[in-house]
C-alpha atoms as a PDB file:
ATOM      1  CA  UNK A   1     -44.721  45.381   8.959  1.00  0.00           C
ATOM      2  CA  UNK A   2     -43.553  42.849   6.409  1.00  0.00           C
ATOM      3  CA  UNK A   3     -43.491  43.560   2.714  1.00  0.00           C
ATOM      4  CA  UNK A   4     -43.250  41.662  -0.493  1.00  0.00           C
ATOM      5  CA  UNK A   5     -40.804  41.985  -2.962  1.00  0.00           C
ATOM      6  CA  UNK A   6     -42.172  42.210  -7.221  1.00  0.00           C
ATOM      7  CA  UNK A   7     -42.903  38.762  -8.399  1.00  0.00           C
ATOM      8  CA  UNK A   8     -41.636  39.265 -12.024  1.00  0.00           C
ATOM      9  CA  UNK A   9     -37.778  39.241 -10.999  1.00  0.00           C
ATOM     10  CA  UNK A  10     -36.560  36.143 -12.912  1.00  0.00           C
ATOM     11  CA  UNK A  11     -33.188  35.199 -12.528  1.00  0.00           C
ATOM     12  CA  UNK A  12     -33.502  31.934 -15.168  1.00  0.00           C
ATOM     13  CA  UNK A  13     -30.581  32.632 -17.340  1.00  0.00           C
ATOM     14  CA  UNK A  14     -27.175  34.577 -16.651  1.00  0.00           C
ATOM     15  CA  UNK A  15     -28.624  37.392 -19.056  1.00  0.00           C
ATOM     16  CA  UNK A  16     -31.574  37.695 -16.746  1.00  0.00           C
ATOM     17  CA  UNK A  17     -29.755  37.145 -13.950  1.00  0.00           C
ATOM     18  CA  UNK A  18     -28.138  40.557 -14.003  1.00  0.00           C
ATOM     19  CA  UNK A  19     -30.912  42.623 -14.604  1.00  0.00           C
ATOM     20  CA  UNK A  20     -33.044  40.667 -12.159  1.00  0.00           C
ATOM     21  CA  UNK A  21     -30.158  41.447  -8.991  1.00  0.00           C
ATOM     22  CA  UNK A  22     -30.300  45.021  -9.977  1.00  0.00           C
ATOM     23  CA  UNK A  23     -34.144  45.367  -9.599  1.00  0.00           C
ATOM     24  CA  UNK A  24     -33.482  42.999  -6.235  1.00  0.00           C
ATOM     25  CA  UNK A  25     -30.675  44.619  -4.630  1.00  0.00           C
ATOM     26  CA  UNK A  26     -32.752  48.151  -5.584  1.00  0.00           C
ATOM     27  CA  UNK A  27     -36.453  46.939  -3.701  1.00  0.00           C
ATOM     28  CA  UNK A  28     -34.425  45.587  -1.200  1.00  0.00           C
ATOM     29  CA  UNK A  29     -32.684  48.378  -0.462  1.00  0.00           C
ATOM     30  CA  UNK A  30     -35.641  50.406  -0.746  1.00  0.00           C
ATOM     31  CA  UNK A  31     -37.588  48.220   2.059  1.00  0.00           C
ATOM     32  CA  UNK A  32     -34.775  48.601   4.540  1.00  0.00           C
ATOM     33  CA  UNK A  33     -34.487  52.328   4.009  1.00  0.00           C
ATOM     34  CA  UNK A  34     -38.409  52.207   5.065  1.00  0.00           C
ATOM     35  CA  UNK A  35     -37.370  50.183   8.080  1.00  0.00           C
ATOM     36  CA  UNK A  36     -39.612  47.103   7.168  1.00  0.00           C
ATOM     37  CA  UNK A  37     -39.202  44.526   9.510  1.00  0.00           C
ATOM     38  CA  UNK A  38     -39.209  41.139   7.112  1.00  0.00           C
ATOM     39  CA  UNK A  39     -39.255  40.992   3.756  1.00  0.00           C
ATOM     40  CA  UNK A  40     -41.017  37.893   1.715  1.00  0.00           C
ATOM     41  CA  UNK A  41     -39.255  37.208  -1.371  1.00  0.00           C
ATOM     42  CA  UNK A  42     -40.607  35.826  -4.572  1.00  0.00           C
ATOM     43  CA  UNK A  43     -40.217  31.869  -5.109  1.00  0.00           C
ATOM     44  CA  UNK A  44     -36.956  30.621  -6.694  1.00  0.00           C
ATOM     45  CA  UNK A  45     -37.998  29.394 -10.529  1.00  0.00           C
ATOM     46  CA  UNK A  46     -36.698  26.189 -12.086  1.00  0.00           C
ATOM     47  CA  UNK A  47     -33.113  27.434 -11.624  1.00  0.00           C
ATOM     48  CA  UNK A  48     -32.950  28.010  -8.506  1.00  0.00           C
ATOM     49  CA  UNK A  49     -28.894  28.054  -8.547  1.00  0.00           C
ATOM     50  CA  UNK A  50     -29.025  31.469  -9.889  1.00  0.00           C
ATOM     51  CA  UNK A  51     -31.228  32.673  -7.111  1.00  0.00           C
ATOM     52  CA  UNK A  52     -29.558  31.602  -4.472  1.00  0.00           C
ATOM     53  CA  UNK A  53     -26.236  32.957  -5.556  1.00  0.00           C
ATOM     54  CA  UNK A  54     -27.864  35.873  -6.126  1.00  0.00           C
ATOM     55  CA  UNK A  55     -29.308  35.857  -2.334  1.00  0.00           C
ATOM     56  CA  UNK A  56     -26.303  35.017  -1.011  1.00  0.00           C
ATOM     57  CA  UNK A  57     -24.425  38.065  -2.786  1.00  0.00           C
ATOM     58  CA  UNK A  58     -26.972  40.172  -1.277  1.00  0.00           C
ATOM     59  CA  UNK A  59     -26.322  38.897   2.157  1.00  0.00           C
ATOM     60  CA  UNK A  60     -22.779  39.217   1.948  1.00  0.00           C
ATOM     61  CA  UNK A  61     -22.826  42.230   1.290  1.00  0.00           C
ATOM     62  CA  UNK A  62     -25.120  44.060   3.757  1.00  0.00           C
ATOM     63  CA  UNK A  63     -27.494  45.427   1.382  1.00  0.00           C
ATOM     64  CA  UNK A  64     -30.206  44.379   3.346  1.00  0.00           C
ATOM     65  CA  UNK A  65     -30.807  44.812   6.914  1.00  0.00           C
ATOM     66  CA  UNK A  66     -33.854  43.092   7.151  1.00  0.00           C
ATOM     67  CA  UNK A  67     -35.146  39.298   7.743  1.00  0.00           C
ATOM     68  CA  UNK A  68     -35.555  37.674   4.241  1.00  0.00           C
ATOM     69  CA  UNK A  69     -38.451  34.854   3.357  1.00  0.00           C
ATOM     70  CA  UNK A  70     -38.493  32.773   1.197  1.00  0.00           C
ATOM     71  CA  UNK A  71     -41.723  31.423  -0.763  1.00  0.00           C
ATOM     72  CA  UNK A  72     -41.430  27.677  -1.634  1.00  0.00           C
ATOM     73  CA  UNK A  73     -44.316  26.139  -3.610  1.00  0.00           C
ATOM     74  CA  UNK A  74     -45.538  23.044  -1.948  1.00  0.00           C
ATOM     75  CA  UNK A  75     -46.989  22.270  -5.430  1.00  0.00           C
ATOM     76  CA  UNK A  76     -44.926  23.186  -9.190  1.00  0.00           C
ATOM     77  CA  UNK A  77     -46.946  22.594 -12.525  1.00  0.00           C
ATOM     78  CA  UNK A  78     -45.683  20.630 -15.202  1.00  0.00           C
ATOM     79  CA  UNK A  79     -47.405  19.763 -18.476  1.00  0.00           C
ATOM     80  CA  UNK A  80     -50.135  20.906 -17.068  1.00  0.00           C
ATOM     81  CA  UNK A  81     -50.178  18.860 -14.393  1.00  0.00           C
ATOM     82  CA  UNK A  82     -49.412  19.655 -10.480  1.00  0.00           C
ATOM     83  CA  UNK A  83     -46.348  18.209  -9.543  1.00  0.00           C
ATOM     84  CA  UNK A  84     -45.242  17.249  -5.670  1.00  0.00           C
ATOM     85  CA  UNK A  85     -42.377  19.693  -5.878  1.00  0.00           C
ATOM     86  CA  UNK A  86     -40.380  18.581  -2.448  1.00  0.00           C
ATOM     87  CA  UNK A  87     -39.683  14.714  -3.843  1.00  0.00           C
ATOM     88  CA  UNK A  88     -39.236  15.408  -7.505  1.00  0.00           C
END
């Protein structure tokens, strides 16, 4: 069984950023109490610095005891417009 984690954790600015671990740390936690075998996490928004430290806290820390995916758009919209997001 894999789950998802909720797509509306944003982690864009440091305000964000703490509220958005606490609801991540808490589903994660949640999912490994459940015993769910991989976990598919939401896609990293334009700051994706924040994200990954934010990942990497969790990891460090044994939170989770699960595998953890990550969703990478292929494809990112800008102005409207879709946007080849590996070679911009």
């Amino acid at each position: 069984v894999i789950g998802t984690l909720s797509d509306w954790i944003q982690m864009e600015t440091p305000a964000q950023q703490s509220y958005g671990l606490q609801a991540l740390e808490q589903e994660l936690s949640w999912a490994s109490h459940l015993g769910v075998y991989g976990i598919v996490l939401p896609p990293p928004t334009s700051h994706c610095e924040l994200y990954a430290a934010a990942l990497s806290r969790i990891g460090l820390s044994s939170i989770c005891t699960t595998q953890l995916m990550v969703r990478i758009p292929l494809l990112r919209q800008e102005d409207g417009v879709e946007v080849d997001g590996w070679n911009s």
